[in-house]
Protein backbone atom coordinates (compact mmCIF):
# COMPACT_ATOMS: atom_id res chain seq x y z
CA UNK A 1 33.99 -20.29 42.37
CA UNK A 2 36.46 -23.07 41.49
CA UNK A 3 39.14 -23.30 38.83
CA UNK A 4 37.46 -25.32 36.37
CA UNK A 5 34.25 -23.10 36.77
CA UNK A 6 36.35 -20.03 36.07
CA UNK A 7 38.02 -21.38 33.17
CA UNK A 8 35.23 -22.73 31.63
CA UNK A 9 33.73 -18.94 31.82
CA UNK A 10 37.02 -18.28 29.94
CA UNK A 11 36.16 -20.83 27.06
CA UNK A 12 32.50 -19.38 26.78
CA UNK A 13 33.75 -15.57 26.49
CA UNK A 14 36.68 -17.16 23.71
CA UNK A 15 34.16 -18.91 21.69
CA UNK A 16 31.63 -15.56 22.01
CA UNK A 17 34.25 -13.44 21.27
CA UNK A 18 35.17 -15.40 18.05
CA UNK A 19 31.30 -15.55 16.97
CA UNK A 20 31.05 -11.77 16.92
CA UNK A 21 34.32 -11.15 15.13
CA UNK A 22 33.42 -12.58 12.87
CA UNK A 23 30.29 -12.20 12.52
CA UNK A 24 30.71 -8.21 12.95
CA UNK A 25 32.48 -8.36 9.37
CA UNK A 26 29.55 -9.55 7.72
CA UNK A 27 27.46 -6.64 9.08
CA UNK A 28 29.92 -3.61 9.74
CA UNK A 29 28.52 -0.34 8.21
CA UNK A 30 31.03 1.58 5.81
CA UNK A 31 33.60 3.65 7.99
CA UNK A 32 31.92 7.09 6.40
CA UNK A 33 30.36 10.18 8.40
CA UNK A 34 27.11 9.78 7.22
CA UNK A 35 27.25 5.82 8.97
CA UNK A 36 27.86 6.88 12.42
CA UNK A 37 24.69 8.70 12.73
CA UNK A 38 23.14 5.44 12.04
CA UNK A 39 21.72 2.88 14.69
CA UNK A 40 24.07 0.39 12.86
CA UNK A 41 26.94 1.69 13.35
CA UNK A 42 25.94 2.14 17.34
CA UNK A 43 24.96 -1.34 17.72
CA UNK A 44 28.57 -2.91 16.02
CA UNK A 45 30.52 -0.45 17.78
CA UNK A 46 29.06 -1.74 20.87
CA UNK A 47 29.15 -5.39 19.59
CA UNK A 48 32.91 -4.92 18.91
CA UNK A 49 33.32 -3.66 22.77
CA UNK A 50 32.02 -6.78 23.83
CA UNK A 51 34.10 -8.93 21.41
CA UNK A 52 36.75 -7.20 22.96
CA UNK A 53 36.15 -8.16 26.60
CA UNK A 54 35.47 -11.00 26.01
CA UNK A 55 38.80 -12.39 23.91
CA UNK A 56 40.23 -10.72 26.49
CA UNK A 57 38.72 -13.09 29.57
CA UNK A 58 38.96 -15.79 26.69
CA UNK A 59 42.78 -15.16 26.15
CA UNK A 60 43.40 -15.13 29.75
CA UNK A 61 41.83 -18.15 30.62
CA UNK A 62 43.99 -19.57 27.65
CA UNK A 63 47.06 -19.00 28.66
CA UNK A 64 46.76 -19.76 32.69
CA UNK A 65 45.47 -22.80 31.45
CA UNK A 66 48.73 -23.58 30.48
CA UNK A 67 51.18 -21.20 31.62
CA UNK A 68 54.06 -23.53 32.79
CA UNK A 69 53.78 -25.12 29.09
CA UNK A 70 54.02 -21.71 27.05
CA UNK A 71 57.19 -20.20 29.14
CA UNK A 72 58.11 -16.75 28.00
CA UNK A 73 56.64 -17.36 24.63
CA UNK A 74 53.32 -17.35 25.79
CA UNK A 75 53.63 -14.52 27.89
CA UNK A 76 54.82 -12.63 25.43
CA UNK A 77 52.15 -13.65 22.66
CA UNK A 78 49.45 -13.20 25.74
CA UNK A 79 50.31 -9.67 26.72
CA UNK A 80 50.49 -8.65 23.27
CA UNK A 81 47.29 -10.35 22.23
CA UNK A 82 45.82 -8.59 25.77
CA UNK A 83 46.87 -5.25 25.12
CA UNK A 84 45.33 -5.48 21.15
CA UNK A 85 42.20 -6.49 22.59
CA UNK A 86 42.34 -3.02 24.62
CA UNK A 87 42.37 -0.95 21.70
CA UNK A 88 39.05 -1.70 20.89
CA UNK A 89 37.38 -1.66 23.88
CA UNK A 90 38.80 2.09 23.84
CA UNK A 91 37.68 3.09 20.26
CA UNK A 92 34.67 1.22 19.91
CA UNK A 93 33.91 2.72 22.89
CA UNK A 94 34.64 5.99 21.39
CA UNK A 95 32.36 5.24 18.03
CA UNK A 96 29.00 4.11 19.74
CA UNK A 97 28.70 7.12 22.50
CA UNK A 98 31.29 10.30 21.37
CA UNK A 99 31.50 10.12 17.21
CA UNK A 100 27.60 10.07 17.09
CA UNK A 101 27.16 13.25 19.32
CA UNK A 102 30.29 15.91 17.94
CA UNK A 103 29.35 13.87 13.98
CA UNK A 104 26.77 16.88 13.31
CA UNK A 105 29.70 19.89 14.75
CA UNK A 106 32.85 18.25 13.92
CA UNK A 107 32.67 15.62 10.91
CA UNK A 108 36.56 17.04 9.77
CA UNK A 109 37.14 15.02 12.82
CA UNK A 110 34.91 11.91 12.76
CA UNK A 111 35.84 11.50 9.18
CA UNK A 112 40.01 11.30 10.50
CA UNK A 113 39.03 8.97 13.65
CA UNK A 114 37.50 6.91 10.81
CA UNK A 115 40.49 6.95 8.59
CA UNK A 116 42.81 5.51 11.14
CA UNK A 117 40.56 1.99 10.46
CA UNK A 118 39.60 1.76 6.47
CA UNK A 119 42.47 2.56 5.50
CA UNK A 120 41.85 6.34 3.95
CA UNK A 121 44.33 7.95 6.39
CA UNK A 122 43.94 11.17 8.00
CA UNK A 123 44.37 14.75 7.85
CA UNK A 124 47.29 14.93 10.27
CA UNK A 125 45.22 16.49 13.22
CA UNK A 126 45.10 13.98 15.55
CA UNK A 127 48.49 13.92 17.40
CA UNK A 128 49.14 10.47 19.07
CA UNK A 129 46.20 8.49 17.68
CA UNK A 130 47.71 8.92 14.40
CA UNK A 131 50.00 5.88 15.07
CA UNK A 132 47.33 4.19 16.92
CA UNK A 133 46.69 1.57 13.84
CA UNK A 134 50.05 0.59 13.40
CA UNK A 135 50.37 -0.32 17.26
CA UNK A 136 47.32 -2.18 16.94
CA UNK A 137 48.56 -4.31 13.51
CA UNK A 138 51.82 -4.97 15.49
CA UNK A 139 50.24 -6.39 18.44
CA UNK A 140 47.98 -8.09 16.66
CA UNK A 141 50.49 -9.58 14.85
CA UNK A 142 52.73 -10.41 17.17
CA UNK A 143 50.07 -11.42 19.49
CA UNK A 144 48.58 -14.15 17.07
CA UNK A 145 51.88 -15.51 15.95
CA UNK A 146 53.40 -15.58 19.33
CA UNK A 147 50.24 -16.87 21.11
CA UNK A 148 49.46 -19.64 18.07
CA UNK A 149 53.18 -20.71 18.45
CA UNK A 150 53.03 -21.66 22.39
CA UNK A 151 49.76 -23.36 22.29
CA UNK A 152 50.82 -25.63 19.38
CA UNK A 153 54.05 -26.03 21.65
CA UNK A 154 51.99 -26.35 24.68
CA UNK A 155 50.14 -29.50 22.67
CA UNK A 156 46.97 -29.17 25.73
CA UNK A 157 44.59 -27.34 23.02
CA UNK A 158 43.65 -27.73 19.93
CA UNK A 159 46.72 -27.55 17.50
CA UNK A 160 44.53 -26.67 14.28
CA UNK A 161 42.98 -23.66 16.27
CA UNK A 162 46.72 -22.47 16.86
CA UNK A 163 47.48 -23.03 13.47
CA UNK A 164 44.89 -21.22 12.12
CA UNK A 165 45.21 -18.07 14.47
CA UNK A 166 48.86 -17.90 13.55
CA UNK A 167 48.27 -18.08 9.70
CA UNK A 168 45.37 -15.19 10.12
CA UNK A 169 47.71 -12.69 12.08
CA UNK A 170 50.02 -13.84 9.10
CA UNK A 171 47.85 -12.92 6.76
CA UNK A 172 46.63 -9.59 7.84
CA UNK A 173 49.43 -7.06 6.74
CA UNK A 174 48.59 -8.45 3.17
CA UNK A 175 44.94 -7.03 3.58
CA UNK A 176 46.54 -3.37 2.97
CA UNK A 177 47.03 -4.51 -0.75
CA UNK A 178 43.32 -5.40 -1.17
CA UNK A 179 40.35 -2.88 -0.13
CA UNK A 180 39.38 -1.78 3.31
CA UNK A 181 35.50 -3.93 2.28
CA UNK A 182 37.38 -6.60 1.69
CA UNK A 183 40.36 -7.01 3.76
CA UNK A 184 38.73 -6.86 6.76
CA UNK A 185 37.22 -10.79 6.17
CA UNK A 186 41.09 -11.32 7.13
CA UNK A 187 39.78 -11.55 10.72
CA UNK A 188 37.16 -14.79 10.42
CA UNK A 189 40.42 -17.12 10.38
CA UNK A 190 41.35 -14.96 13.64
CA UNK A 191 37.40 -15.72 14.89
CA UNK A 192 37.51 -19.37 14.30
CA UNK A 193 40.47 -19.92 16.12
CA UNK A 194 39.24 -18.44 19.21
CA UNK A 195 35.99 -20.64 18.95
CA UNK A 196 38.43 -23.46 18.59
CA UNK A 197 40.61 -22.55 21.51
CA UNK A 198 37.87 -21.98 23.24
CA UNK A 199 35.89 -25.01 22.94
CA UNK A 200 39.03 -26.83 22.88
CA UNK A 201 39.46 -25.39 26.85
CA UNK A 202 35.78 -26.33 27.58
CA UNK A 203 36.53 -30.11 26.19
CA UNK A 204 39.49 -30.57 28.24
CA UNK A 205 38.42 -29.22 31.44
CA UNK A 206 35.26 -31.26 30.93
CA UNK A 207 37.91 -34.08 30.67
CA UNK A 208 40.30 -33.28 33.16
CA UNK A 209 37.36 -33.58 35.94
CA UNK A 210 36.33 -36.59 34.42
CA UNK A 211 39.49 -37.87 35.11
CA UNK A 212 39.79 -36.21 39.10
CA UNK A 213 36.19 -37.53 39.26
CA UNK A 214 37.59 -41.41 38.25
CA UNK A 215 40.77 -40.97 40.41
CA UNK A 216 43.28 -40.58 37.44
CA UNK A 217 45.97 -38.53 37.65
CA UNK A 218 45.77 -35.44 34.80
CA UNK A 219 48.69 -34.18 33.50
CA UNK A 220 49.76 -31.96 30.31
CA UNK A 221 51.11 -35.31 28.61
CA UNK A 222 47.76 -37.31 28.46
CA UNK A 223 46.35 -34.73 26.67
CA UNK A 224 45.82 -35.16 23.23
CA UNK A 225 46.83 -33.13 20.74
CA UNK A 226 44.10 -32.99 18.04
């Protein structure tokens, strides 16, 4: 297993990871206690888990990619970008294999868990997870900003695939003013951006050994910032 193998693994898992967020908010059941009994709901709760593991291999192949480039900024932007992508893993987790089996004895419950996503709120019972969307809108945040800011500094990938993942962590605390349906369509800039960075780290690997392969030196400078 060699370098460029490994992070061209880590472009494939960004650009799948971008494909199913967005494509999850086209087909994401309503966050209600009758839609987790549903085979729906299972099947994007496990689709979500994936998305998460994979933007997180994605990510991580990002930034070592350039990690002399980004400097603290893209550490900072990565580990917060890493740790949001850990939230769902955890709770999507959660809502394909626990909510489904306690929905039938405990839907006071389910029907709070839900509340801490669409935006409904809960009833107060659930001790530390109560907080647990705010953490996630902050890293998120701070994550895409952060992140978008050293790659267009970085100028190896893409800079319209930065640009766009910093406007769509941006935009996000404005979906709070517009329904839970609709708001969560904020994400697809967030999704194309990861395809972008993503096939923007398959291109210039693919280049970079093209280069090794021809005897030319690589470095950070001959690579072009599109």
């Amino acid at each position: 297993m060699t370098s460029t193998k490994l992070s061209r693994a880590a472009a494939v898992s960004a650009v799948l990871s971008g494909l199913l967020y967005v494509g999850i908010q086209f087909i994401h059941p309503e966050e209600t206690v009758a839609a987790v009994s549903t085979n729906a709901w299972v099947v994007v709760a496990l689709l979500t888990v994936a998305m998460a593991v994979l933007g997180l291999v994605g990510v991580t192949g990002i930034y070592l990619r350039q990690t002399e480039e980004t400097g603290i900024l893209g550490l900072l932007g990565y580990l917060s970008f890493g740790l949001f992508f850990l939230l769902p893993i955890a709770f999507s987790f959660a809502e394909a294999l626990i909510l489904p089996l306690i929905v039938s004895d405990a839907p006071g419950f389910v029907e709070s868990f839900n509340g801490l996503f669409n935006g409904e709120g809960t009833d107060g019972t659930l001790g530390a997870l109560e907080s647990i969307s705010t953490v996630a809108g902050v890293l998120y945040l701070a994550g895409g900003v952060l992140f978008g800011i050293a790659v267009l500094r970085a100028r190896i990938l893409w800079s319209w695939a930065a640009i766009l993942l910093i406007a769509g962590a941006v935009v996000t605390p404005l979906t709070a003013l517009v329904p839970h349906e609709v708001g969560r369509f904020a994400a697809v800039p967030v999704g194309v951006a990861l395809i972008g960075l993503g096939l923007s780290l398959w291109s210039e690997r693919k280049e970079a050994t093209s280069r090794e392969s021809l005897g030319v030196p690589t470095s950070p400078t001959t690579q072009p910032a599109v």
